[in-house]
PDB file of N, CA and C in Angstrom:
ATOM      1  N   UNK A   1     -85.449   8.754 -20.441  1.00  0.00           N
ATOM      2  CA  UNK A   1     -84.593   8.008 -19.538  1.00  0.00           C
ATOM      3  C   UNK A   1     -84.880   6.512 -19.641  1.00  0.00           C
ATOM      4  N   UNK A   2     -86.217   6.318 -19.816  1.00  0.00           N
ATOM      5  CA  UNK A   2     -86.848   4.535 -19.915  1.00  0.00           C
ATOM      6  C   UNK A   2     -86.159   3.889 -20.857  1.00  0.00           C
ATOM      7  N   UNK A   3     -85.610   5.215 -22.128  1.00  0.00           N
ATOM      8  CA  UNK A   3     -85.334   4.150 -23.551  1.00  0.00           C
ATOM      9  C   UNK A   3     -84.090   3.912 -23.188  1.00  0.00           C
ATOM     10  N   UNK A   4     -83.304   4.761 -22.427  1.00  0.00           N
ATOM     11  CA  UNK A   4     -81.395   4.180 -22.309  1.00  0.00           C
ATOM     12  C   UNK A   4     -80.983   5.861 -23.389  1.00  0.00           C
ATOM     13  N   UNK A   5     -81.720   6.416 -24.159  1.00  0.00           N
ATOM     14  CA  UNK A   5     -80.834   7.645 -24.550  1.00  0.00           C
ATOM     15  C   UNK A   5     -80.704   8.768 -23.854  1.00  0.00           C
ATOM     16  N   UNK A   6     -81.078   8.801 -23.123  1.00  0.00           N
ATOM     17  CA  UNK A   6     -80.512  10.152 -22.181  1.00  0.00           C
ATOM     18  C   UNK A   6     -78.926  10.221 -21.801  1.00  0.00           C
ATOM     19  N   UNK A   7     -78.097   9.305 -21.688  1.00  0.00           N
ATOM     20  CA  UNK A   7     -76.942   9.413 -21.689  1.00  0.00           C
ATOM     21  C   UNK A   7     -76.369   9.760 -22.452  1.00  0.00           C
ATOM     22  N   UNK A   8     -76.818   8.709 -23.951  1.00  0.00           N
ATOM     23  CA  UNK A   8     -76.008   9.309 -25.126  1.00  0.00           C
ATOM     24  C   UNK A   8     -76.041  11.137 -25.706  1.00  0.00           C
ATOM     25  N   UNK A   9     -77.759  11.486 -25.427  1.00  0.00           N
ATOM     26  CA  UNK A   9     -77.661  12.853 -25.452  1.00  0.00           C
ATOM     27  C   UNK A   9     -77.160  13.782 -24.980  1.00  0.00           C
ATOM     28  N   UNK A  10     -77.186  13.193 -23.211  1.00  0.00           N
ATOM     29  CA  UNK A  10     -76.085  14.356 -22.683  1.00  0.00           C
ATOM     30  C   UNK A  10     -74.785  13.977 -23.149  1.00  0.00           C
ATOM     31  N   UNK A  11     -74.327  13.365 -23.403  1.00  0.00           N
ATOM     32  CA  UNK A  11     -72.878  13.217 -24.172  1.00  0.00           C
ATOM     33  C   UNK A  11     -72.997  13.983 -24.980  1.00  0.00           C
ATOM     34  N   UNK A  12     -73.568  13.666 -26.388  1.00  0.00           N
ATOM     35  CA  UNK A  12     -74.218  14.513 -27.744  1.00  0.00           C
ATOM     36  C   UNK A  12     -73.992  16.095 -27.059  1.00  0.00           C
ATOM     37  N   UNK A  13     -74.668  16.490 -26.337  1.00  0.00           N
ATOM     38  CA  UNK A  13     -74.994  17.796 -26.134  1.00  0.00           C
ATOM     39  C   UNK A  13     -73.364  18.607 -25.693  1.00  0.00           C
ATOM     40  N   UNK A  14     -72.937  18.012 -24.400  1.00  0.00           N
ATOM     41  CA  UNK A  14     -71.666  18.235 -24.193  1.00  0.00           C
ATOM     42  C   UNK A  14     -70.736  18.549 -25.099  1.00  0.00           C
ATOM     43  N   UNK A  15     -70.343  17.393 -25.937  1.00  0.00           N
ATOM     44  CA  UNK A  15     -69.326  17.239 -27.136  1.00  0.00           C
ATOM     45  C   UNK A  15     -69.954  19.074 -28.235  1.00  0.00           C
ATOM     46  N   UNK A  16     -71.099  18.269 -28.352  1.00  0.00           N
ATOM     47  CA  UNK A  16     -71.690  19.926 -29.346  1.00  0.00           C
ATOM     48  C   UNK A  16     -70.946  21.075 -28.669  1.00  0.00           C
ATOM     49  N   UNK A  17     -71.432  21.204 -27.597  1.00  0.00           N
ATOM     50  CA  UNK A  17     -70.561  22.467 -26.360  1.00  0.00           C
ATOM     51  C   UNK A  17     -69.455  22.844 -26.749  1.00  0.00           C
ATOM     52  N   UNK A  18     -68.875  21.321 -26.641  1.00  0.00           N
ATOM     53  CA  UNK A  18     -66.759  21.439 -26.514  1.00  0.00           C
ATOM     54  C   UNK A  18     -66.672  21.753 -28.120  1.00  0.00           C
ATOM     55  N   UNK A  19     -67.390  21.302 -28.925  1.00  0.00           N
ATOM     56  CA  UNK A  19     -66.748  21.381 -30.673  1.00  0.00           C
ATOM     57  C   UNK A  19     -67.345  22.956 -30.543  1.00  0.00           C
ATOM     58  N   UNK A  20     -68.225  23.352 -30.342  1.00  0.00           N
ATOM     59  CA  UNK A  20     -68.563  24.851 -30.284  1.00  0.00           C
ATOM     60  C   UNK A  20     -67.333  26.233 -30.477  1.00  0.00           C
ATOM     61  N   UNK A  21     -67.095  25.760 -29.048  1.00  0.00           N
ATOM     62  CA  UNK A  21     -66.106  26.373 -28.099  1.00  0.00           C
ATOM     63  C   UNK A  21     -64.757  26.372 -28.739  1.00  0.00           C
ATOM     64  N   UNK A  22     -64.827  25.055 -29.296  1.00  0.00           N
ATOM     65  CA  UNK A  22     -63.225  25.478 -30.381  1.00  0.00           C
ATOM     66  C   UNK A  22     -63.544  25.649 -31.298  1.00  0.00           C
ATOM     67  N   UNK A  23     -64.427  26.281 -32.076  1.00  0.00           N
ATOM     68  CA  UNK A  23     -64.636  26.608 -33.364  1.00  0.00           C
ATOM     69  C   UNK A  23     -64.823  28.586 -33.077  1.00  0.00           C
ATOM     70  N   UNK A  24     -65.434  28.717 -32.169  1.00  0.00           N
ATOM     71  CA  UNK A  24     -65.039  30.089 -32.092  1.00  0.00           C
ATOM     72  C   UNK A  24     -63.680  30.085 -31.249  1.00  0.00           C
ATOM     73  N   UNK A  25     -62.552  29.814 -31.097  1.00  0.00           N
ATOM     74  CA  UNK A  25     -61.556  29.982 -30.510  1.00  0.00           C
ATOM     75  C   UNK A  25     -60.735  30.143 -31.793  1.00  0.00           C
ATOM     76  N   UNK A  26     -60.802  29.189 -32.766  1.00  0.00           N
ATOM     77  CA  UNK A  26     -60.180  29.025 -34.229  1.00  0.00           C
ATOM     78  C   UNK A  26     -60.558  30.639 -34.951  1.00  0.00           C
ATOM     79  N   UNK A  27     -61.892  30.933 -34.812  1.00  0.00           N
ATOM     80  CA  UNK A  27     -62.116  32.147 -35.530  1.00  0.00           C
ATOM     81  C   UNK A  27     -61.841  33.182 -34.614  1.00  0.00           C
ATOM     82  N   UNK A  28     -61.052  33.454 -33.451  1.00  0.00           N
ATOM     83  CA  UNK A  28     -60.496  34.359 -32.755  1.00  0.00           C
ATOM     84  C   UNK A  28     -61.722  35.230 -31.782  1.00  0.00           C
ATOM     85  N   UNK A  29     -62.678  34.222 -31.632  1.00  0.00           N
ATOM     86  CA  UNK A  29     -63.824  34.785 -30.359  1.00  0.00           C
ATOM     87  C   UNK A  29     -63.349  33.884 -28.968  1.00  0.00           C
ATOM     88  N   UNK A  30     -63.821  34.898 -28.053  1.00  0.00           N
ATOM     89  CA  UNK A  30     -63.352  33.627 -26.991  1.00  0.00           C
ATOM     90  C   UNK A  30     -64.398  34.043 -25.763  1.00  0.00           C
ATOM     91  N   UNK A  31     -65.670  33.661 -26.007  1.00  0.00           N
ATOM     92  CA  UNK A  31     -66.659  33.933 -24.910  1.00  0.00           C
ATOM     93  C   UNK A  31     -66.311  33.464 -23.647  1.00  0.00           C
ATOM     94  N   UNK A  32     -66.913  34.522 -22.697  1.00  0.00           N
ATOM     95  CA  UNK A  32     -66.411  34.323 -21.037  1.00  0.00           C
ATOM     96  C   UNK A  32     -66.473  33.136 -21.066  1.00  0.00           C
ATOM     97  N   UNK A  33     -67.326  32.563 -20.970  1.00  0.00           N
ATOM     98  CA  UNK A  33     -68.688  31.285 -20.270  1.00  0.00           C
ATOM     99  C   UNK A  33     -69.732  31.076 -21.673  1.00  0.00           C
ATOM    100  N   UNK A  34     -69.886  29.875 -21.532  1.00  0.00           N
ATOM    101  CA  UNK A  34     -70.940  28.808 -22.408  1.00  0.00           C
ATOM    102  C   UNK A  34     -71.804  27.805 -21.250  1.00  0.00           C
ATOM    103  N   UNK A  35     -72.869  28.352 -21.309  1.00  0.00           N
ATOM    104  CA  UNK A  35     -74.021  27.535 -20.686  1.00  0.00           C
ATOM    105  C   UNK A  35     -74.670  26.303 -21.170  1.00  0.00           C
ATOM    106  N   UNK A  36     -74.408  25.108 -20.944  1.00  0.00           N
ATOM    107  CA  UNK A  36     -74.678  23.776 -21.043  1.00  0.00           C
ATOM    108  C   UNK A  36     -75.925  24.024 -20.401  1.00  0.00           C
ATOM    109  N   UNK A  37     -77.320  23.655 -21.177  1.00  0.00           N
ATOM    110  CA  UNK A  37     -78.773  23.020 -20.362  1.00  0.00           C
ATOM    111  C   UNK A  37     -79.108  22.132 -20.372  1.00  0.00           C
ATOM    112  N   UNK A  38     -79.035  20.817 -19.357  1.00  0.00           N
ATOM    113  CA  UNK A  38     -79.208  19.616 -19.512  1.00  0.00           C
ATOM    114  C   UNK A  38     -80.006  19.077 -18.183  1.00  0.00           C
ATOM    115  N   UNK A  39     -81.202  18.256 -18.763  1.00  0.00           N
ATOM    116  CA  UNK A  39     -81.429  17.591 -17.533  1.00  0.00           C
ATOM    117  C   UNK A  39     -80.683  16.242 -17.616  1.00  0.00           C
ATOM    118  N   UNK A  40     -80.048  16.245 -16.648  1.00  0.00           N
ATOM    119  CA  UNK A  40     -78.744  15.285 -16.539  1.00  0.00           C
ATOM    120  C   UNK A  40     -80.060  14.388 -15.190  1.00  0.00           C
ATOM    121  N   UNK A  41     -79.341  13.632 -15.526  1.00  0.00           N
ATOM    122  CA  UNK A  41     -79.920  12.302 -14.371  1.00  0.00           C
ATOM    123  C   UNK A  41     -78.935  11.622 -12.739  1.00  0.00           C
ATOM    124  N   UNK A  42     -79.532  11.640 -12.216  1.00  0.00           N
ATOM    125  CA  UNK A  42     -78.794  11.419 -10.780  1.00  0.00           C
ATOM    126  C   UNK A  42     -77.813  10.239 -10.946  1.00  0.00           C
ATOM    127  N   UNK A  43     -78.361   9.060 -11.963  1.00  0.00           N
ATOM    128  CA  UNK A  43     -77.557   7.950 -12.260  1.00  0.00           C
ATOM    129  C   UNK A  43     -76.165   8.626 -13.322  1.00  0.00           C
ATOM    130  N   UNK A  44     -76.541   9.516 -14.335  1.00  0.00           N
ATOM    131  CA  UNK A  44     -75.756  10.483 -15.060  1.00  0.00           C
ATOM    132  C   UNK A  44     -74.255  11.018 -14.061  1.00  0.00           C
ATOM    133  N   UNK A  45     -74.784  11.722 -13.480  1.00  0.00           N
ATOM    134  CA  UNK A  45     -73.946  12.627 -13.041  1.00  0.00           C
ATOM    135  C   UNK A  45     -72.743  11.398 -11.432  1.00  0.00           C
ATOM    136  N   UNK A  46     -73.389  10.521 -10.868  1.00  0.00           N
ATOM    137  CA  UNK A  46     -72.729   9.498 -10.351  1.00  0.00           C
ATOM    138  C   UNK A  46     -72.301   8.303 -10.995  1.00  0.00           C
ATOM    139  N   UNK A  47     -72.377   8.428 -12.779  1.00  0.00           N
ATOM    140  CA  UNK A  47     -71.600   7.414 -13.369  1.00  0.00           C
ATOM    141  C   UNK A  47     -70.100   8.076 -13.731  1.00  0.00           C
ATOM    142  N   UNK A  48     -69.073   7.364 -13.833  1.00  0.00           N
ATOM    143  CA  UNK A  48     -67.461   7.694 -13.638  1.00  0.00           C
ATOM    144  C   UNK A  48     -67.673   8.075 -15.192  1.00  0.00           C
ATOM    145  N   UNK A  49     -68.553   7.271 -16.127  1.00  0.00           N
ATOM    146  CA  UNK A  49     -68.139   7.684 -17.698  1.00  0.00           C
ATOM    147  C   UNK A  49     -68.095   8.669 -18.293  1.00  0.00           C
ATOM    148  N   UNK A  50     -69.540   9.098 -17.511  1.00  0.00           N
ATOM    149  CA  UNK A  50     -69.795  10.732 -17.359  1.00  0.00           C
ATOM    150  C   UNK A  50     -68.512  11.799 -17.496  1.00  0.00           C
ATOM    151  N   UNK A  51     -68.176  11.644 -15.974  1.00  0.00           N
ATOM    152  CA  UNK A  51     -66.914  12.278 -15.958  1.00  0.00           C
ATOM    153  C   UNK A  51     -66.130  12.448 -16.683  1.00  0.00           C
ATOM    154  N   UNK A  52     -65.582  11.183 -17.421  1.00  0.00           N
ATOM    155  CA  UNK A  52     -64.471  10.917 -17.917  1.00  0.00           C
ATOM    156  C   UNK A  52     -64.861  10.940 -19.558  1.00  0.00           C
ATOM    157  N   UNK A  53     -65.921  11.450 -19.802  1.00  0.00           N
ATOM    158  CA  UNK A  53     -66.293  11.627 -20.966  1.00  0.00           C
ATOM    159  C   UNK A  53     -66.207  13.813 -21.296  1.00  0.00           C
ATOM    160  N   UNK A  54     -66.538  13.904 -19.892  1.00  0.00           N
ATOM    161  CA  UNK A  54     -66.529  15.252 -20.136  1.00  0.00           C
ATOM    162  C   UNK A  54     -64.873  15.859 -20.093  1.00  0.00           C
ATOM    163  N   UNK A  55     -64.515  15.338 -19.457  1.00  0.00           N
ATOM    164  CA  UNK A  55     -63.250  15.381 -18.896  1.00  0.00           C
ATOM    165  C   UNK A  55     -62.378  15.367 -20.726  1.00  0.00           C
ATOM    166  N   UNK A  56     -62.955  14.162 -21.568  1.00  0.00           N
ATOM    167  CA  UNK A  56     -62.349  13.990 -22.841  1.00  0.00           C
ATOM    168  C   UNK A  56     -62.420  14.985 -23.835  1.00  0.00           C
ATOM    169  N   UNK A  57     -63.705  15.691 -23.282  1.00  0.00           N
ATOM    170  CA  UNK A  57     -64.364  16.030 -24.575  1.00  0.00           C
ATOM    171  C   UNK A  57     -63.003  17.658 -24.530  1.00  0.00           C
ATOM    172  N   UNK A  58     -63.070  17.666 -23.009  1.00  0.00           N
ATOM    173  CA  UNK A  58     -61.985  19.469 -22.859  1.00  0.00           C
ATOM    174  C   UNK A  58     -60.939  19.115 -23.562  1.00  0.00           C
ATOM    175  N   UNK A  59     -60.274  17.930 -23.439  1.00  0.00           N
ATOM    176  CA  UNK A  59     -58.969  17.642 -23.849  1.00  0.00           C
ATOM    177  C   UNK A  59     -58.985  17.402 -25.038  1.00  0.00           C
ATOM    178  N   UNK A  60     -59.667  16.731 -25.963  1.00  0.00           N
ATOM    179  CA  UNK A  60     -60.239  16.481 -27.474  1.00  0.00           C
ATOM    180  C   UNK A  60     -60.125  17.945 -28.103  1.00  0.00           C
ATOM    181  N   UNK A  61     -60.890  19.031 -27.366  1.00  0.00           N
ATOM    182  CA  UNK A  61     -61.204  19.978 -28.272  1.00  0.00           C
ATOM    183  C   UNK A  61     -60.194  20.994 -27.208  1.00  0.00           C
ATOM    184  N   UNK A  62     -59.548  20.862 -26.743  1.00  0.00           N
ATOM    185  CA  UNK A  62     -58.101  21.833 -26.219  1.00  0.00           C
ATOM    186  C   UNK A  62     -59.432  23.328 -25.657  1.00  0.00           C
ATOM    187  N   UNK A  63     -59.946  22.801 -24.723  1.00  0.00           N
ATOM    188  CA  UNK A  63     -60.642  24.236 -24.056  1.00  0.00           C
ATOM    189  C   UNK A  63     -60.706  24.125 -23.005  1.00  0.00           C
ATOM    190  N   UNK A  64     -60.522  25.281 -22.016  1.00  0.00           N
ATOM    191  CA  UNK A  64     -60.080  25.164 -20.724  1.00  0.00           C
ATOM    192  C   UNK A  64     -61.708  25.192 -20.181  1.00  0.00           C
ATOM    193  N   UNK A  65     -61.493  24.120 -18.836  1.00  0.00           N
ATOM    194  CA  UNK A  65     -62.810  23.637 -18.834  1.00  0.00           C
ATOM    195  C   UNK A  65     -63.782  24.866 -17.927  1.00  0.00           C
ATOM    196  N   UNK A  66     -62.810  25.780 -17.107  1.00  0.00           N
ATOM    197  CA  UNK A  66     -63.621  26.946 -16.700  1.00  0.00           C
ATOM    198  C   UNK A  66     -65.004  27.630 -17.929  1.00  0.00           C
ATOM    199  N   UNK A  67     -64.546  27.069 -18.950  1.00  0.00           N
ATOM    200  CA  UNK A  67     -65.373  27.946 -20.024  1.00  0.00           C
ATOM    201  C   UNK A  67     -66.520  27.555 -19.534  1.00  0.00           C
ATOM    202  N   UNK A  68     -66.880  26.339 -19.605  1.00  0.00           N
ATOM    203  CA  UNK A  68     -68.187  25.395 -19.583  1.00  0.00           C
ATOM    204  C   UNK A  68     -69.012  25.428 -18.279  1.00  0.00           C
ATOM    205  N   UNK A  69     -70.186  25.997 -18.159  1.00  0.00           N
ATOM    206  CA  UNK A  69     -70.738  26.008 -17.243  1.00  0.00           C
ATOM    207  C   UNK A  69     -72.185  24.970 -17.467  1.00  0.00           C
ATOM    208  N   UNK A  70     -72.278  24.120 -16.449  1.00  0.00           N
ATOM    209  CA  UNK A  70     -73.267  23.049 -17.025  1.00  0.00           C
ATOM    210  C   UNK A  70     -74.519  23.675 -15.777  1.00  0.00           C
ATOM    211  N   UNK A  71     -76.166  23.349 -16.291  1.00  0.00           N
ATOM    212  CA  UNK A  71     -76.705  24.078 -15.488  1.00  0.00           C
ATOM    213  C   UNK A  71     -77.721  23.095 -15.508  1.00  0.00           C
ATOM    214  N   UNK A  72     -77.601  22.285 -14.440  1.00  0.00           N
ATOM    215  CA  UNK A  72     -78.104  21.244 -13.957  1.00  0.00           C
ATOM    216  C   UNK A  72     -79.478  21.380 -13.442  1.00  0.00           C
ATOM    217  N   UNK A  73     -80.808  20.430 -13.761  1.00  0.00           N
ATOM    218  CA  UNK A  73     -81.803  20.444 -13.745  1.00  0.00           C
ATOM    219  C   UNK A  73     -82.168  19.224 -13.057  1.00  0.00           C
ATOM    220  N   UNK A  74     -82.354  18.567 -12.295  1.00  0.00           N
ATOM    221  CA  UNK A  74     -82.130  17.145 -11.425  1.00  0.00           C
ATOM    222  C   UNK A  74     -83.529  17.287 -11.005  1.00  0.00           C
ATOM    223  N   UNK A  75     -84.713  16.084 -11.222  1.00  0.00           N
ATOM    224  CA  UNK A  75     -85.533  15.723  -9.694  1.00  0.00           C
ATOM    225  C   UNK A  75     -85.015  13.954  -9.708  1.00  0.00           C
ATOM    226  N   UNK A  76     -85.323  14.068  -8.396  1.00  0.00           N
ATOM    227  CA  UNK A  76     -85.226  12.612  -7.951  1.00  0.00           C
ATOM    228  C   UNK A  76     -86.433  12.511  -7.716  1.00  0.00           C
ATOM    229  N   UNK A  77     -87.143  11.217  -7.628  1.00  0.00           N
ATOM    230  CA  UNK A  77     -88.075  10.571  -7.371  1.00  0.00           C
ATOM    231  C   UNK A  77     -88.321   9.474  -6.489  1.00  0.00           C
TER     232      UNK A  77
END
């Protein structure tokens, strides 16, 4: 979190998710649910980019966002 990449990774990680998810959709699998593990950060999850990055990534890769289950790991300090 000190260096500034924790954002870009949870992005990284997400996007991996969403390109996942349409790559078995293309080969005719279509799992219930996909579990995202991320320790996401309190500044993370209350930045709008966040959002609107995840928000891109469904629409980028055409997957309905019920698929994605993100499983949030948070301490505050």
């Amino acid at each position: 979190e000190e260096s500034g990449l924790i954002r870009p990774i949870g992005e990284w990680i997400l996007r991996q998710a969403c390109q996942q998810a349409a790559k078995w959709r293309t080969k005719g699998l279509s799992p219930e649910r996909i579990s995202v593990n991320c320790n996401f950060t309190a500044s993370q999850l209350n930045c709008e980019r966040f959002i609107e990055g995840f928000l891109n990534f469904i629409d980028v890769y055409e997957i309905v966002a019920d698929l994605l289950e993100l499983e949030i790991t948070l301490s505050i300090n």
